[in-house]
PDB file of N, CA and C in Angstrom:
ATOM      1  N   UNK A   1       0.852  -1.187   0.000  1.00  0.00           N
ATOM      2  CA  UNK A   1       0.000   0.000   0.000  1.00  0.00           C
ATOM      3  C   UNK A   1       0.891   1.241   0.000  1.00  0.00           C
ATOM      4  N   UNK A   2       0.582   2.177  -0.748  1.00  0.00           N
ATOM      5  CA  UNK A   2       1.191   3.406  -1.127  1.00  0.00           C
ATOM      6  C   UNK A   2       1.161   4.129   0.661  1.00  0.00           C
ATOM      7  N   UNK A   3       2.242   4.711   0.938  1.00  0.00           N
ATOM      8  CA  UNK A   3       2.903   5.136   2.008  1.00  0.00           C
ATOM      9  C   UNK A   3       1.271   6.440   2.524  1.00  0.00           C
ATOM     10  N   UNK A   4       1.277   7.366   1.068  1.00  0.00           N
ATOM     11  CA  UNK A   4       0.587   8.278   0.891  1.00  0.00           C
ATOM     12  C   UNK A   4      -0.705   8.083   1.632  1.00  0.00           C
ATOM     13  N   UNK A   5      -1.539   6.698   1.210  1.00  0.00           N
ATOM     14  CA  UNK A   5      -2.957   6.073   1.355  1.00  0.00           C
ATOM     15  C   UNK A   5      -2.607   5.591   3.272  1.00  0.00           C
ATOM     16  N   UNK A   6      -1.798   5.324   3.621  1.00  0.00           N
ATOM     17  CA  UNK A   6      -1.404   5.354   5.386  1.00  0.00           C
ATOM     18  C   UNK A   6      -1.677   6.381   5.472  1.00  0.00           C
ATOM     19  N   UNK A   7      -0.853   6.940   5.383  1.00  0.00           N
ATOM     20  CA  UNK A   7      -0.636   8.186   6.477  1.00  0.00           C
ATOM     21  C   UNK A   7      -2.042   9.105   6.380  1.00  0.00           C
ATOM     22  N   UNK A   8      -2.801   9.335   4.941  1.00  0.00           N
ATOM     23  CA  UNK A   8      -4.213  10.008   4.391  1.00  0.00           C
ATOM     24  C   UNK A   8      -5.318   9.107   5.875  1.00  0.00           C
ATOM     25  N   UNK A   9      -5.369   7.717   5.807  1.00  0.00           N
ATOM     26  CA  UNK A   9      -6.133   7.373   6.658  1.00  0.00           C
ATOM     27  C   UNK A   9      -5.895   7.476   7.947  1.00  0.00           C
ATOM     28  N   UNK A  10      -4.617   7.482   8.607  1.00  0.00           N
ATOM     29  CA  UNK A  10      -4.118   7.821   9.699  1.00  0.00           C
ATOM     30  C   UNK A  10      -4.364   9.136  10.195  1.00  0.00           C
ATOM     31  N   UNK A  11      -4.680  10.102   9.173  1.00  0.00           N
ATOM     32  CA  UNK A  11      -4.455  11.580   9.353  1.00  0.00           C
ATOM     33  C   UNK A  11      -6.582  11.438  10.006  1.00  0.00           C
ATOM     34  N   UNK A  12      -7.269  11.208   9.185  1.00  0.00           N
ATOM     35  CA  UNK A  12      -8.777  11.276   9.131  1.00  0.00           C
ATOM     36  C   UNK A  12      -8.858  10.569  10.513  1.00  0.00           C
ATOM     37  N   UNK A  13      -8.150   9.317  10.914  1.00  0.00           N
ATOM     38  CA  UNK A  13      -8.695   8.221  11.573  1.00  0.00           C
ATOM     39  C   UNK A  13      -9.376   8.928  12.843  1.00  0.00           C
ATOM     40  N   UNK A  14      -8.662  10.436  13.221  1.00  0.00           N
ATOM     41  CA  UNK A  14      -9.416  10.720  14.754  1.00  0.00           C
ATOM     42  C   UNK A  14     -10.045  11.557  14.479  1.00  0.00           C
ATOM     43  N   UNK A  15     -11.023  12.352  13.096  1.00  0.00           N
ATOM     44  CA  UNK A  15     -11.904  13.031  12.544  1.00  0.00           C
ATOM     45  C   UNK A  15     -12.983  12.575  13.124  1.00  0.00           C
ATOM     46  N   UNK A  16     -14.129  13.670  13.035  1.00  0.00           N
ATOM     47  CA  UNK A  16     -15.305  13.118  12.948  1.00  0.00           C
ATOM     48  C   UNK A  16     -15.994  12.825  12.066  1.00  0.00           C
ATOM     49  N   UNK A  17     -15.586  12.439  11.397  1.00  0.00           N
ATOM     50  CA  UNK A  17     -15.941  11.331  10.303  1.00  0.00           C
ATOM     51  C   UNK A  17     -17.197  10.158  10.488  1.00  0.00           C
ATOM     52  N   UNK A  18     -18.079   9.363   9.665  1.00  0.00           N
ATOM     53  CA  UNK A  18     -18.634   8.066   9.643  1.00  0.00           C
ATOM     54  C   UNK A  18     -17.736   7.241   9.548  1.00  0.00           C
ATOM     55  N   UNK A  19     -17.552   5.953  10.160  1.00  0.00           N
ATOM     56  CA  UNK A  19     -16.062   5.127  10.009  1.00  0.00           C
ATOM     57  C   UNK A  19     -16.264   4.898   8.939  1.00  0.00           C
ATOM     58  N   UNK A  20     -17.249   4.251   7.860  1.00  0.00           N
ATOM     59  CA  UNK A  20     -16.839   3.925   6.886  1.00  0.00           C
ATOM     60  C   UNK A  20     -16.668   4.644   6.135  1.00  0.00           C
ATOM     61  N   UNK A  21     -16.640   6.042   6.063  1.00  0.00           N
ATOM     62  CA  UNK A  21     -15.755   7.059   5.263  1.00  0.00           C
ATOM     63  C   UNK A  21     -13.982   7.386   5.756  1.00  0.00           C
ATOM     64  N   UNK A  22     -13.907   6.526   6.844  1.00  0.00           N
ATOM     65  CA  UNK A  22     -12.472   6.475   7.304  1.00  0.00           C
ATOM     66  C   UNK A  22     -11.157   5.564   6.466  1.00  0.00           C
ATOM     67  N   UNK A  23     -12.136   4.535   5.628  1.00  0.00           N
ATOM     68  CA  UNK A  23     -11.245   3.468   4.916  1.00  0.00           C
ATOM     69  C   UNK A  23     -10.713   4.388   3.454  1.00  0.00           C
ATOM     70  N   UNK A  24      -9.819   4.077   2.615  1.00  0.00           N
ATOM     71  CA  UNK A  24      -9.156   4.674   1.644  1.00  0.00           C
ATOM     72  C   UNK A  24      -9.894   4.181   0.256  1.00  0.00           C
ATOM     73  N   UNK A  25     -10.515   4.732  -0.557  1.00  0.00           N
ATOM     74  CA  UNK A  25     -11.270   4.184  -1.422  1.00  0.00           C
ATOM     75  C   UNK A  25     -11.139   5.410  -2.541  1.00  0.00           C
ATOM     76  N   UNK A  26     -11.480   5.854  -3.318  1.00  0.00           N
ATOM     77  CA  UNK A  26     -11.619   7.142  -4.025  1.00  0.00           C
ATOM     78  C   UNK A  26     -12.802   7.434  -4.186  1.00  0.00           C
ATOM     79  N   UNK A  27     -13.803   6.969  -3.878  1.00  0.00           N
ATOM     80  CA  UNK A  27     -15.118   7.794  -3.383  1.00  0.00           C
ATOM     81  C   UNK A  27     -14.880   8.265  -1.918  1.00  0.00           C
ATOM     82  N   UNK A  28     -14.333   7.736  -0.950  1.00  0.00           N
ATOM     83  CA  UNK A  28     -15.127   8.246   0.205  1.00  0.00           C
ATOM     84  C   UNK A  28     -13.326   9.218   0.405  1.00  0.00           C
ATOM     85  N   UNK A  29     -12.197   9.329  -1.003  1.00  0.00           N
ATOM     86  CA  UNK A  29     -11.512  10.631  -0.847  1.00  0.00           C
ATOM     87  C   UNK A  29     -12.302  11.729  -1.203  1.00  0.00           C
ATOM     88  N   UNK A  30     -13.201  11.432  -2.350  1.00  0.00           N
ATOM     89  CA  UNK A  30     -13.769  12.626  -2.872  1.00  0.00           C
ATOM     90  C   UNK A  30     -14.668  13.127  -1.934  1.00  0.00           C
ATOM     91  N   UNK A  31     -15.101  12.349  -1.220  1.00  0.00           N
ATOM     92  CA  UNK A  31     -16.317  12.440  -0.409  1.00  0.00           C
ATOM     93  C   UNK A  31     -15.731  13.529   1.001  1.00  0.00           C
ATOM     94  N   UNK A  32     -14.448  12.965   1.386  1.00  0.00           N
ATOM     95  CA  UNK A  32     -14.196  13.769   2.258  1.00  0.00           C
ATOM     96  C   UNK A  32     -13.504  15.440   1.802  1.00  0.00           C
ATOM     97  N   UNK A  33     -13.113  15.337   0.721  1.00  0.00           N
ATOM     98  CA  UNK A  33     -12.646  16.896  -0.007  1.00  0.00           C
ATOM     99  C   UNK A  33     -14.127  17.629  -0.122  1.00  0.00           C
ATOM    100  N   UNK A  34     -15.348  16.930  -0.507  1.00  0.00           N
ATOM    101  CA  UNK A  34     -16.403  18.087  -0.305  1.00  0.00           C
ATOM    102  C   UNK A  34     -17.024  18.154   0.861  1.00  0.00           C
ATOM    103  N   UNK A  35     -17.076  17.408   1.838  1.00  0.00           N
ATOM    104  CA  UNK A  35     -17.888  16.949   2.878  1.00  0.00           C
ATOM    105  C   UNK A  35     -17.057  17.525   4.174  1.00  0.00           C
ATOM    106  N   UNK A  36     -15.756  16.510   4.195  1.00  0.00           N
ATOM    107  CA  UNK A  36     -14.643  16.572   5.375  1.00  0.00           C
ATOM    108  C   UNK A  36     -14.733  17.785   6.473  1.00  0.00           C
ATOM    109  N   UNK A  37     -14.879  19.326   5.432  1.00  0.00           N
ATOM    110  CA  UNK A  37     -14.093  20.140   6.223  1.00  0.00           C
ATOM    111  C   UNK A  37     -15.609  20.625   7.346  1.00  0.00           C
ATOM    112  N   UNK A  38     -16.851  20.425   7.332  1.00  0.00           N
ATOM    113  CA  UNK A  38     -18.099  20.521   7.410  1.00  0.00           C
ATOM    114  C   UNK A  38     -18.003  20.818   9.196  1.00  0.00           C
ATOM    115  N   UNK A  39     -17.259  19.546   9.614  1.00  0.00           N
ATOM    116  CA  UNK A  39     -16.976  19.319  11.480  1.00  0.00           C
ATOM    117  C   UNK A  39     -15.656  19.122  11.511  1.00  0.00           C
ATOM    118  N   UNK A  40     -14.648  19.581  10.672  1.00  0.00           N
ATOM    119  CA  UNK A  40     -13.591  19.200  10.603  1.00  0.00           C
ATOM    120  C   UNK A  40     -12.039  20.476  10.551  1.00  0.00           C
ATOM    121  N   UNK A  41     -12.669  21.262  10.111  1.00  0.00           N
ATOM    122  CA  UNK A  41     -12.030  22.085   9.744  1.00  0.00           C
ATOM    123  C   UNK A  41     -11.118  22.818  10.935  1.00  0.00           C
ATOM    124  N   UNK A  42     -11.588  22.777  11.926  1.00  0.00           N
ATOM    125  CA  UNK A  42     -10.102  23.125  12.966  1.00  0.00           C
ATOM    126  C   UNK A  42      -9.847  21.854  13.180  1.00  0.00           C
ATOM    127  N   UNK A  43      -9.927  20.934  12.945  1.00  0.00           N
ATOM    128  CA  UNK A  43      -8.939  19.636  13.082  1.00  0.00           C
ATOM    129  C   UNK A  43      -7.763  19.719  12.984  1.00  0.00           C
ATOM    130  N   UNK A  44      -6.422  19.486  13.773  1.00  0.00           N
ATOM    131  CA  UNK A  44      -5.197  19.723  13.662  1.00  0.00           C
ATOM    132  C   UNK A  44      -4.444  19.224  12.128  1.00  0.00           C
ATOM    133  N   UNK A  45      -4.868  18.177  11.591  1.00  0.00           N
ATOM    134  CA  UNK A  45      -5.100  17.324  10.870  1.00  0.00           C
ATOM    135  C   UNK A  45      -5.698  17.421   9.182  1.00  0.00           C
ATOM    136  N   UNK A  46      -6.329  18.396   9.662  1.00  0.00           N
ATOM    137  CA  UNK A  46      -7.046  19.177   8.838  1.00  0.00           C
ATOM    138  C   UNK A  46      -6.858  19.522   6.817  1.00  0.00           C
ATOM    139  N   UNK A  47      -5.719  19.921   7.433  1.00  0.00           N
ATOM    140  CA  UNK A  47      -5.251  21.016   6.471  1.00  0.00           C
ATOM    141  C   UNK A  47      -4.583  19.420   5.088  1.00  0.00           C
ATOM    142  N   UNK A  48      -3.103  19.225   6.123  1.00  0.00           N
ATOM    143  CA  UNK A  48      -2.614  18.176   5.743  1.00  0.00           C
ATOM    144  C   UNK A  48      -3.311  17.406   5.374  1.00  0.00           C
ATOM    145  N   UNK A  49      -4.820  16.772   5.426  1.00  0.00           N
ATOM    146  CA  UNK A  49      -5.190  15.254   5.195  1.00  0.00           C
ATOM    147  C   UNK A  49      -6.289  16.198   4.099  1.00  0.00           C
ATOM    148  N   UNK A  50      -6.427  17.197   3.550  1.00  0.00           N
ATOM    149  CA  UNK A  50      -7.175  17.566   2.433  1.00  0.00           C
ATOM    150  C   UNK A  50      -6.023  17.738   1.156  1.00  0.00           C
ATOM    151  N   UNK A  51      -5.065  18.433   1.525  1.00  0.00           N
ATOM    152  CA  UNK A  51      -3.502  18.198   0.222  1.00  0.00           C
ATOM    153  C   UNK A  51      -3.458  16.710  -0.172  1.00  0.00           C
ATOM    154  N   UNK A  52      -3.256  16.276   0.965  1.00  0.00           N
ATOM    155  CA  UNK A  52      -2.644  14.562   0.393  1.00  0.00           C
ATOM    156  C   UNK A  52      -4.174  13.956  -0.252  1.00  0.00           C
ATOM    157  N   UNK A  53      -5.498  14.562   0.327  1.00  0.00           N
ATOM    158  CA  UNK A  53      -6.631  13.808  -0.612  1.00  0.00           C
ATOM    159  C   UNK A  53      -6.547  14.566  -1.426  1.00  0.00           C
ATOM    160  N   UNK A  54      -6.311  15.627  -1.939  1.00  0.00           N
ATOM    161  CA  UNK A  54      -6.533  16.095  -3.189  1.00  0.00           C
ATOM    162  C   UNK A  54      -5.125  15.508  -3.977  1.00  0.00           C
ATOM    163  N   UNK A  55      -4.121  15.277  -3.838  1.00  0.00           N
ATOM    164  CA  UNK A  55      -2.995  14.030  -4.157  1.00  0.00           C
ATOM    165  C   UNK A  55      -3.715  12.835  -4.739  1.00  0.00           C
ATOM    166  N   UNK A  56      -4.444  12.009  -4.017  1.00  0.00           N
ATOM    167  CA  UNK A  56      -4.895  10.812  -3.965  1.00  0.00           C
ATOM    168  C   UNK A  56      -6.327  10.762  -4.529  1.00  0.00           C
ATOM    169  N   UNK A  57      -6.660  11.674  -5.548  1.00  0.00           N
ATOM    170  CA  UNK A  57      -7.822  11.718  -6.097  1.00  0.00           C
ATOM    171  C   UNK A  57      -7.421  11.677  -7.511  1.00  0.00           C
TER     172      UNK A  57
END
Protein backbone atom coordinates (compact mmCIF):
# COMPACT_ATOMS: atom_id res chain seq x y z
CA UNK A 1 0.00 0.00 0.00
CA UNK A 2 1.19 3.41 -1.13
CA UNK A 3 2.90 5.14 2.01
CA UNK A 4 0.59 8.28 0.89
CA UNK A 5 -2.96 6.07 1.35
CA UNK A 6 -1.40 5.35 5.39
CA UNK A 7 -0.64 8.19 6.48
CA UNK A 8 -4.21 10.01 4.39
CA UNK A 9 -6.13 7.37 6.66
CA UNK A 10 -4.12 7.82 9.70
CA UNK A 11 -4.46 11.58 9.35
CA UNK A 12 -8.78 11.28 9.13
CA UNK A 13 -8.70 8.22 11.57
CA UNK A 14 -9.42 10.72 14.75
CA UNK A 15 -11.90 13.03 12.54
CA UNK A 16 -15.31 13.12 12.95
CA UNK A 17 -15.94 11.33 10.30
CA UNK A 18 -18.63 8.07 9.64
CA UNK A 19 -16.06 5.13 10.01
CA UNK A 20 -16.84 3.93 6.89
CA UNK A 21 -15.75 7.06 5.26
CA UNK A 22 -12.47 6.47 7.30
CA UNK A 23 -11.24 3.47 4.92
CA UNK A 24 -9.16 4.67 1.64
CA UNK A 25 -11.27 4.18 -1.42
CA UNK A 26 -11.62 7.14 -4.03
CA UNK A 27 -15.12 7.79 -3.38
CA UNK A 28 -15.13 8.25 0.20
CA UNK A 29 -11.51 10.63 -0.85
CA UNK A 30 -13.77 12.63 -2.87
CA UNK A 31 -16.32 12.44 -0.41
CA UNK A 32 -14.20 13.77 2.26
CA UNK A 33 -12.65 16.90 -0.01
CA UNK A 34 -16.40 18.09 -0.31
CA UNK A 35 -17.89 16.95 2.88
CA UNK A 36 -14.64 16.57 5.38
CA UNK A 37 -14.09 20.14 6.22
CA UNK A 38 -18.10 20.52 7.41
CA UNK A 39 -16.98 19.32 11.48
CA UNK A 40 -13.59 19.20 10.60
CA UNK A 41 -12.03 22.09 9.74
CA UNK A 42 -10.10 23.13 12.97
CA UNK A 43 -8.94 19.64 13.08
CA UNK A 44 -5.20 19.72 13.66
CA UNK A 45 -5.10 17.32 10.87
CA UNK A 46 -7.05 19.18 8.84
CA UNK A 47 -5.25 21.02 6.47
CA UNK A 48 -2.61 18.18 5.74
CA UNK A 49 -5.19 15.25 5.20
CA UNK A 50 -7.17 17.57 2.43
CA UNK A 51 -3.50 18.20 0.22
CA UNK A 52 -2.64 14.56 0.39
CA UNK A 53 -6.63 13.81 -0.61
CA UNK A 54 -6.53 16.09 -3.19
CA UNK A 55 -3.00 14.03 -4.16
CA UNK A 56 -4.89 10.81 -3.96
CA UNK A 57 -7.82 11.72 -6.10
Amino acid sequence: MDNRIKRFERLIGSMNLPENRKVYNRPNVLWFVRNGALQNRSHRNFNEAVQLARELM
